[in-house]
Protein backbone atom coordinates (compact mmCIF):
# COMPACT_ATOMS: atom_id res chain seq x y z
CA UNK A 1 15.95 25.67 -2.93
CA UNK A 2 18.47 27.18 -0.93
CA UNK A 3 16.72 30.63 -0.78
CA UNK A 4 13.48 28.38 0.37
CA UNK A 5 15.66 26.51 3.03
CA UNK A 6 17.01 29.75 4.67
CA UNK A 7 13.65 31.38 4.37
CA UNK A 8 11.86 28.13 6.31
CA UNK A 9 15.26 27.63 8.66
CA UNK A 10 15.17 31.92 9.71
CA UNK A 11 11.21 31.71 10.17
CA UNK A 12 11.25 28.58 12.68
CA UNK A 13 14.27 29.93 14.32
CA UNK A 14 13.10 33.57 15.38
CA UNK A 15 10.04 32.16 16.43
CA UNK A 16 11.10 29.16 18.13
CA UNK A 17 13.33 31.63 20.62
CA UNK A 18 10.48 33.73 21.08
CA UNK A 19 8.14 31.12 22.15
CA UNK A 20 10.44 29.16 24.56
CA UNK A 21 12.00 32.44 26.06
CA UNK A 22 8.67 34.09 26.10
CA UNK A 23 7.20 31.14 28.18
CA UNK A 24 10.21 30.60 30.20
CA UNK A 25 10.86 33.63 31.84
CA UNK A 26 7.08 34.18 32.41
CA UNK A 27 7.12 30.62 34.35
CA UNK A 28 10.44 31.86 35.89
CA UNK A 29 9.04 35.09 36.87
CA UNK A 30 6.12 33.64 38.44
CA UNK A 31 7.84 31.17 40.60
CA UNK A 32 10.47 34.12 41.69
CA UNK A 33 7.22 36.09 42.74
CA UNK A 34 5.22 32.98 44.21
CA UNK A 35 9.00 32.06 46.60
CA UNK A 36 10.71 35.03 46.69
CA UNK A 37 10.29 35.05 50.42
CA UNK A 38 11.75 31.54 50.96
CA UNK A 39 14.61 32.37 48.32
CA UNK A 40 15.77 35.64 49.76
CA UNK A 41 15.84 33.71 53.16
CA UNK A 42 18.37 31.67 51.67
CA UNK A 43 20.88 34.23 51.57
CA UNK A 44 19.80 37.13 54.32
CA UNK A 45 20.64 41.05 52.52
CA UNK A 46 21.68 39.38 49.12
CA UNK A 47 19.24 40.27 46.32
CA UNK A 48 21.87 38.61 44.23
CA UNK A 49 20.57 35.40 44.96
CA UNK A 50 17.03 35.78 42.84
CA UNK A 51 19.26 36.40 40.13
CA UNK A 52 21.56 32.79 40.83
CA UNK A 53 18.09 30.84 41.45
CA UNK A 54 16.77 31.85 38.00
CA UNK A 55 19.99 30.96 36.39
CA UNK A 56 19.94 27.56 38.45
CA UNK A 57 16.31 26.85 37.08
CA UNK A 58 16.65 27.95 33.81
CA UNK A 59 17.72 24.80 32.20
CA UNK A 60 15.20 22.51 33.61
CA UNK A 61 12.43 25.33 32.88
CA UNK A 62 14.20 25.30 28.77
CA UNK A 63 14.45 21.74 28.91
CA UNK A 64 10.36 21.36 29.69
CA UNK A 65 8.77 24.05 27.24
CA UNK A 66 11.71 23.34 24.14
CA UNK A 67 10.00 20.56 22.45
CA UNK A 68 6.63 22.38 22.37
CA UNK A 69 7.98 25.60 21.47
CA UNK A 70 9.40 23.80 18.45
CA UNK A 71 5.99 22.43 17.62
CA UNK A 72 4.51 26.13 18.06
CA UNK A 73 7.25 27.92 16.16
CA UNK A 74 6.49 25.39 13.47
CA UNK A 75 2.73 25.54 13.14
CA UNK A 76 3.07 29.38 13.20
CA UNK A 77 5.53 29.51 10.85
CA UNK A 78 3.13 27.19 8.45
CA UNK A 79 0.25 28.42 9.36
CA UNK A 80 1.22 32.18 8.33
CA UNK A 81 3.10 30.75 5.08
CA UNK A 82 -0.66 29.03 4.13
CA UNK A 83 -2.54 32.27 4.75
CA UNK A 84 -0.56 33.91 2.51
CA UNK A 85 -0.79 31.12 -0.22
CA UNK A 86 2.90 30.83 -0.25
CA UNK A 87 2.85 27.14 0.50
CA UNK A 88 1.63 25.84 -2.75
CA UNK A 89 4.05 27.57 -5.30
CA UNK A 90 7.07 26.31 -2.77
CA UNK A 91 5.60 22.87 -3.13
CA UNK A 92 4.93 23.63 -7.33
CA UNK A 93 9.05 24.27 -7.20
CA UNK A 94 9.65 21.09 -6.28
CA UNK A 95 9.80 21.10 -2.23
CA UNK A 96 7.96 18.30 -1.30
CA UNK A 97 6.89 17.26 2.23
CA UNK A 98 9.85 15.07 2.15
CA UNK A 99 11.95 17.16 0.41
CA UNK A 100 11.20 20.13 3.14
CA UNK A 101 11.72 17.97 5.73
CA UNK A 102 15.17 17.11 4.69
CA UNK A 103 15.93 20.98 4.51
CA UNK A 104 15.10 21.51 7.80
CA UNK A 105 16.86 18.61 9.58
CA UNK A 106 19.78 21.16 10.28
CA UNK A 107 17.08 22.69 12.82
CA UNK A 108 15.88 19.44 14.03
CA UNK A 109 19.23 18.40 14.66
CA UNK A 110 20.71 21.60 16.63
CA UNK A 111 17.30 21.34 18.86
CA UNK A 112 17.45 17.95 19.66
CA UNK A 113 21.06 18.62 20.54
CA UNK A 114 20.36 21.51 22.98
CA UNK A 115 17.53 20.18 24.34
CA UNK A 116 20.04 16.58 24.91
CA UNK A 117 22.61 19.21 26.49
CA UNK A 118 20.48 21.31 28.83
CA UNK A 119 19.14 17.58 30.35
CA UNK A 120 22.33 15.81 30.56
CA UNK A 121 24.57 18.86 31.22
CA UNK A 122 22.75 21.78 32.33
CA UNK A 123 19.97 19.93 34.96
CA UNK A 124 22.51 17.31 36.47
CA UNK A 125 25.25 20.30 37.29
CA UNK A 126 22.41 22.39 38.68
CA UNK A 127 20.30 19.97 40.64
CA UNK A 128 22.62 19.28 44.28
CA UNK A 129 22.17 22.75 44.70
CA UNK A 130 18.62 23.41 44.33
CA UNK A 131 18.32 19.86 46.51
CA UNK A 132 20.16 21.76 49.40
CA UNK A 133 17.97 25.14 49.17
CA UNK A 134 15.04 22.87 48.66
CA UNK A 135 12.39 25.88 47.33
CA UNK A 136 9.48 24.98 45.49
CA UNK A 137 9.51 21.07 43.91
CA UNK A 138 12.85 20.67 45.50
CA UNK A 139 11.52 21.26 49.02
CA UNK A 140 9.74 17.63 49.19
CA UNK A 141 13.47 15.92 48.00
CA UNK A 142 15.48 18.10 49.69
CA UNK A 143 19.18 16.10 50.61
CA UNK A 144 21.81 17.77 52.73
CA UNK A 145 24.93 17.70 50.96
CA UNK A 146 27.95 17.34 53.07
CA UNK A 147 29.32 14.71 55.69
CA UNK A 148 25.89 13.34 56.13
CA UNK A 149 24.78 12.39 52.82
CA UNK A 150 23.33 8.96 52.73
CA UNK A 151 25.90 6.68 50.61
CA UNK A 152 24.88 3.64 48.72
CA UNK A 153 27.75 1.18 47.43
CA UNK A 154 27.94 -1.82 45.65
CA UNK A 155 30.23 -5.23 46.01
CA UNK A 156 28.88 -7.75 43.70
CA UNK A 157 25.56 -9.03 44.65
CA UNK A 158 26.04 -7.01 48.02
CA UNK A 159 24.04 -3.45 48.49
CA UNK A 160 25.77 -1.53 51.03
CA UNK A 161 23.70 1.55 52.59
CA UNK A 162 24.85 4.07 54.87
CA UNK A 163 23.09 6.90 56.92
CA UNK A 164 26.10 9.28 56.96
CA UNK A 165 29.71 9.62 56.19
CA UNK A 166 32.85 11.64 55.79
CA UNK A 167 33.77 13.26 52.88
CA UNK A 168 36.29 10.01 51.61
CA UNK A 169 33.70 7.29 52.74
CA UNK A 170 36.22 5.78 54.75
CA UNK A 171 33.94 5.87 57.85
CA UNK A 172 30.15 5.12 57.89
CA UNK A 173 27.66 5.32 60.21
CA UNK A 174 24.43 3.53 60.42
CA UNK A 175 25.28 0.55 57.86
CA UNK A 176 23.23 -1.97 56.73
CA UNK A 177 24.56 -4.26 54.33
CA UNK A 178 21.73 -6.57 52.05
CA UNK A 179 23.85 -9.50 51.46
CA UNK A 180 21.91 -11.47 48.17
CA UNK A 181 22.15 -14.38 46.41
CA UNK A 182 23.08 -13.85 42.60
CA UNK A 183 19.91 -14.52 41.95
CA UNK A 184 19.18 -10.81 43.61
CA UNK A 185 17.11 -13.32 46.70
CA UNK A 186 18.47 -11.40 49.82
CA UNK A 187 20.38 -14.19 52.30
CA UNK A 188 21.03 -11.63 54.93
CA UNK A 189 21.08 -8.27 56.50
CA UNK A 190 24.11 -6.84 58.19
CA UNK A 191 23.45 -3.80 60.72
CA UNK A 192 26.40 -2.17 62.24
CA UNK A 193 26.50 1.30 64.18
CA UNK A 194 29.59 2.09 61.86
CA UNK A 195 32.35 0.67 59.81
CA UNK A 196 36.15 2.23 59.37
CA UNK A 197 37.83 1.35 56.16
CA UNK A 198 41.25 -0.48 56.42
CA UNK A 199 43.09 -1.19 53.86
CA UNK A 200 40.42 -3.43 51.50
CA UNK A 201 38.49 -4.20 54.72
CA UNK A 202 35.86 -2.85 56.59
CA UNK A 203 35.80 -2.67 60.04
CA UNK A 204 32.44 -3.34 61.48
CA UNK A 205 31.15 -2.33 65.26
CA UNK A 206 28.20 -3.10 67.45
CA UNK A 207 27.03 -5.74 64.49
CA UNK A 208 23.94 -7.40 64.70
CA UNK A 209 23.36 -10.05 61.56
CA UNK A 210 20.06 -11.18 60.32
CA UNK A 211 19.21 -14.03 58.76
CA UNK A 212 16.09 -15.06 56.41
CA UNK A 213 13.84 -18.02 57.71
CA UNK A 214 13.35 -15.82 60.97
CA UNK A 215 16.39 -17.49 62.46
CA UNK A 216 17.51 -16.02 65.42
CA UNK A 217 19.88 -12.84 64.37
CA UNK A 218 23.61 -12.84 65.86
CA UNK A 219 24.66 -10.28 67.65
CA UNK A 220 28.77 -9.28 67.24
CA UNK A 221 31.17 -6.62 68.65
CA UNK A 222 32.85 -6.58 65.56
CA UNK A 223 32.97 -8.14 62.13
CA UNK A 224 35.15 -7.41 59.13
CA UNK A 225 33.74 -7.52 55.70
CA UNK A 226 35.98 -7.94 52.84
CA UNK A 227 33.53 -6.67 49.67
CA UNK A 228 35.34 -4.31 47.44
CA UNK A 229 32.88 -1.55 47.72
CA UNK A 230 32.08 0.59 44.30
CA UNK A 231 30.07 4.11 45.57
CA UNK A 232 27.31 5.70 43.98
CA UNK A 233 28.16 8.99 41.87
CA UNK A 234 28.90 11.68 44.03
CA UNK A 235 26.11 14.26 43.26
CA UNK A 236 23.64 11.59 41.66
CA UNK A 237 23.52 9.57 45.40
CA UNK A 238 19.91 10.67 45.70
CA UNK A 239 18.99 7.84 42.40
CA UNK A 240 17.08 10.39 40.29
CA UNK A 241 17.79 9.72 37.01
CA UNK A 242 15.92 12.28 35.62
CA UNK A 243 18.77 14.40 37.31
CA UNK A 244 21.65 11.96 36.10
CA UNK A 245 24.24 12.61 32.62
CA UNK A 246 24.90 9.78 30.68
CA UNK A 247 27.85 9.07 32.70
CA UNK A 248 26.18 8.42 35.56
CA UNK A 249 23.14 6.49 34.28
CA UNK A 250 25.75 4.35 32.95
CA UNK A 251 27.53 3.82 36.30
CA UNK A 252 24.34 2.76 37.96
CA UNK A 253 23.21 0.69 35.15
CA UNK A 254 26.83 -1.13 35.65
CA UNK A 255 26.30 -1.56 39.51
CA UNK A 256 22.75 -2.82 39.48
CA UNK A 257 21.11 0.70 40.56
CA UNK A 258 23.19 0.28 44.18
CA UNK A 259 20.15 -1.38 45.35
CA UNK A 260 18.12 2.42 45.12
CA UNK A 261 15.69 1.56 42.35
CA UNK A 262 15.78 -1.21 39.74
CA UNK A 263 18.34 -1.19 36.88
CA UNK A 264 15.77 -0.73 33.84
CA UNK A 265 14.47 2.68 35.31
CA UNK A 266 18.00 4.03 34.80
CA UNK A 267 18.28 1.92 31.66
CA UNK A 268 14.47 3.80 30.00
CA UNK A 269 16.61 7.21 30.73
CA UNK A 270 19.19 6.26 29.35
CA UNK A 271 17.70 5.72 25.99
CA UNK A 272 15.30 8.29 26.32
CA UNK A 273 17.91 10.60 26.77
CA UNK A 274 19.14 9.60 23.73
CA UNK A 275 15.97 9.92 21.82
CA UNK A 276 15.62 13.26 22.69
CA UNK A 277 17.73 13.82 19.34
CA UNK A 278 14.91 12.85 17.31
CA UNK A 279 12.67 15.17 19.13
CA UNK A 280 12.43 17.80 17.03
CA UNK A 281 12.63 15.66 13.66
CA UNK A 282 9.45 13.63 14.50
CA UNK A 283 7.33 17.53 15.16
CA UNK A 284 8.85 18.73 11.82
CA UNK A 285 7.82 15.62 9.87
CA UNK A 286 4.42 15.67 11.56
CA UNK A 287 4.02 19.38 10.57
CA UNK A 288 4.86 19.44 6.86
CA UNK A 289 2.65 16.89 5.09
CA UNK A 290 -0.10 18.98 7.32
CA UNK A 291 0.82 21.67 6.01
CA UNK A 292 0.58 20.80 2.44
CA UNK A 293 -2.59 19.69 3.17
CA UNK A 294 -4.32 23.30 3.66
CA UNK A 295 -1.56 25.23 1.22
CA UNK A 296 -4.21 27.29 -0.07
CA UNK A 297 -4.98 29.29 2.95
CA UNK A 298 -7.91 27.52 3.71
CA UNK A 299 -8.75 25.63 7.02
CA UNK A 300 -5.31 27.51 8.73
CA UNK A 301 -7.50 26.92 12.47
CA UNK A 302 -7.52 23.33 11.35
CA UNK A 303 -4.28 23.25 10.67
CA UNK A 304 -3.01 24.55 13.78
CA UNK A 305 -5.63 22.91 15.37
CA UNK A 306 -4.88 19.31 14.01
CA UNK A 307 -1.06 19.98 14.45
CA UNK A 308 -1.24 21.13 18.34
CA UNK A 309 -3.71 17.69 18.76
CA UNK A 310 -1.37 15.86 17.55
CA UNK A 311 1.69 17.35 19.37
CA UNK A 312 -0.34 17.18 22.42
CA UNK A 313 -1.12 13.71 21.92
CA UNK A 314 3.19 12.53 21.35
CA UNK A 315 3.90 14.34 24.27
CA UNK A 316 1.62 12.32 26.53
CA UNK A 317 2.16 9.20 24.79
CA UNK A 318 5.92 9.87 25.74
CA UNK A 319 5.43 10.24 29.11
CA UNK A 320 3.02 7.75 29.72
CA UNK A 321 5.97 5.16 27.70
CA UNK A 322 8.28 6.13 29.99
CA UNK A 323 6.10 5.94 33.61
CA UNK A 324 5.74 2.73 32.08
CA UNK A 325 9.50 1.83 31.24
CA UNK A 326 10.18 3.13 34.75
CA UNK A 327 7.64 0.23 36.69
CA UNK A 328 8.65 -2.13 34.59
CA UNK A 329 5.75 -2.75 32.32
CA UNK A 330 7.54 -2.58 29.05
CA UNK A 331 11.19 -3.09 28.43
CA UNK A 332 13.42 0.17 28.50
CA UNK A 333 14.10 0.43 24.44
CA UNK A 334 10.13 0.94 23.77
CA UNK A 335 9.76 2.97 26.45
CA UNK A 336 12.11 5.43 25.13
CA UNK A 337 11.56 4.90 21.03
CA UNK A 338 7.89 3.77 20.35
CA UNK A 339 6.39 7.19 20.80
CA UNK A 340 9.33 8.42 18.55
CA UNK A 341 9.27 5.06 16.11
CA UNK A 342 5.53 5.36 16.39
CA UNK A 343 4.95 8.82 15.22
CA UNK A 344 7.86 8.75 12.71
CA UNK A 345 5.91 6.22 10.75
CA UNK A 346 2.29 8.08 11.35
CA UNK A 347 4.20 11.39 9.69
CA UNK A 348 6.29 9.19 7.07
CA UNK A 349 2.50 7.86 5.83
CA UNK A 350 1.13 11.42 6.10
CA UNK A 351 4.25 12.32 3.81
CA UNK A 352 3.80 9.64 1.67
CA UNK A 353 0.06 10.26 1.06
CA UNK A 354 0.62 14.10 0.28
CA UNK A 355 2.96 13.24 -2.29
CA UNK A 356 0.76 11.91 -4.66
CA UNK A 357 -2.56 14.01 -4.14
């Protein structure tokens, strides 16, 4: 069974890197071609810098086409082992859908684990740079790094946002501080043209205080707040959590999002980021028992046909889960893990069923 293991494990492989290469550097190559004019500009006489943008995109361009490339590289891989009516004497040895699964959880295992690195690694180190060149999708959420980043900080039920500041936060400009009840009911709104830290205080000027009931607001030359301020993650200020590590989904989910978006959006990525692990496992167990199920080299366009359907189908169930995790419709766990829990059962009963025709 070894000899079977490596022959299944070398097969996937070689085609799995063909397909995802393959398709990323043709997606790469087009989007170098469609704003190569807008990326040269970025760096006037360089050529060098096409080169930096592709390795800047990569990751997020791997991360997108991995999961169906493993799919692909699977269903070819079965679909050329059933033509050749090698499929049946494996399973007559003893390799049954379950049994093959288990020898190729090595596989599932290292995908799910690149694909979990590229997204929480590779994207979030990549991302404040392709914000400030803004070309192509980035162009619409383009942020100027620097001294005038927005900052958002936190001081227990208090949101803090400011339009600009220096590189320490010590001194903000533009503040307005949402001052809530801990039941998250806002109580009132504190604008200031900008705020000096001193010590553990702030230093407000030119204050002007809101309050709710449409009482009349109260304006100040001065005040001094006293919250303990906690700052978003530098790099991750922008509250894209698609664009966050684990780290840093953690850190919002600690300070209540900093008042950007609500705290189970970062808490569905989160977990989803953590079922990207399993990934890999749930197209390999969907796969095999489909497999078996045409091992005599008969109905191979079914096969491929059935297992691409299905593919197709997780994918947009996944994405739909978590559109829905991130408004709030379900709760962040089945956002992330029905599609995976879901379809783990529909290929254990697939499994189960090809075991004893």
């Amino acid at each position: 069974m070894k000899i079977v293991a490596w022959m299944l494990t070398r097969m996937i492989i070689v085609r799995f890197l063909a397909i995802v290469l393959g398709i990323s550097v043709f997606v790469l190559t087009l989007e170098i071609v469609s704003y190569s004019n807008e990326i040269l500009a970025l760096d006037a006489g360089n050529e060098t810098i096409l080169l930096k943008y592709i390795l800047l995109r990569a990751p997020a361009t791997l991360a997108t086409f991995l999961p169906m490339s493993m799919l692909l590289a699977l269903l070819l891989t079965l679909t050329e082992l059933s033509y050749r009516n090698e499929v049946s004497p494996i399973w007559s040895a003893g390799a049954s859908p379950l049994r093959l699964v288990t020898m190729l959880l090595p596989v599932a295992f290292i995908t799910g684990g690149l694909h979990f690195l590229l997204t929480d690694q590779a994207i979030p180190f990549a991302a404040p740079q392709l914000k400030e060149w803004g070309v192509a999708d980035y162009g619409e959420k383009k942020l100027k790094l620097g001294e005038k980043d927005p900052i958002w900080m936190r001081s227990g039920t208090d949101i803090l946002r400011a339009a600009s500041s220096n590189s320490e936060s010590t001194f903000l400009e533009d503040v307005i501080i949402f001052r809530r009840e801990p039941n998250g009911i806002l109580r009132e709104q504190i604008v200031a043209k900008e705020a000096t830290l001193e010590g553990d205080r702030w230093n407000m000027k030119d204050v002007i205080v809101y309050y709710r009931e449409n009482l009349p607001p109260n304006r100040l030359d001065n005040l001094v707040y006293s919250g303990a301020m906690k700052p978003a993650a530098a790099g991750a200020r922008s509250g894209d959590p698609e664009e966050m590590n684990v780290s840093d989904l953690n850190y919002f989910i600690e300070n209540s999002g900093f008042g950007i978006r609500p705290t189970w959006v970062y808490e569905t990525w989160l977990l989803k980021r953590i079922s990207l692990f399993f990934t890999p496992l749930v197209m390999i167990a969907l796969c095999i028992p489909l497999a078996t199920k045409f091992r005599r080299g008969g109905g191979i366009g079914m096969l491929f046909a059935v297992g691409v359907g299905l593919g197709f189908l997780f994918f947009v169930t996944d994405g739909v889960a978590v559109t829905m995790g991130e408004v709030g419709f379900v709760s962040p766990w089945m956002a992330a893990w029905m599609p995976v829990l879901s379809f783990g059962a529909l290929a254990t009963g697939l499994g189960l069923r090809m075991d004893r025709v």
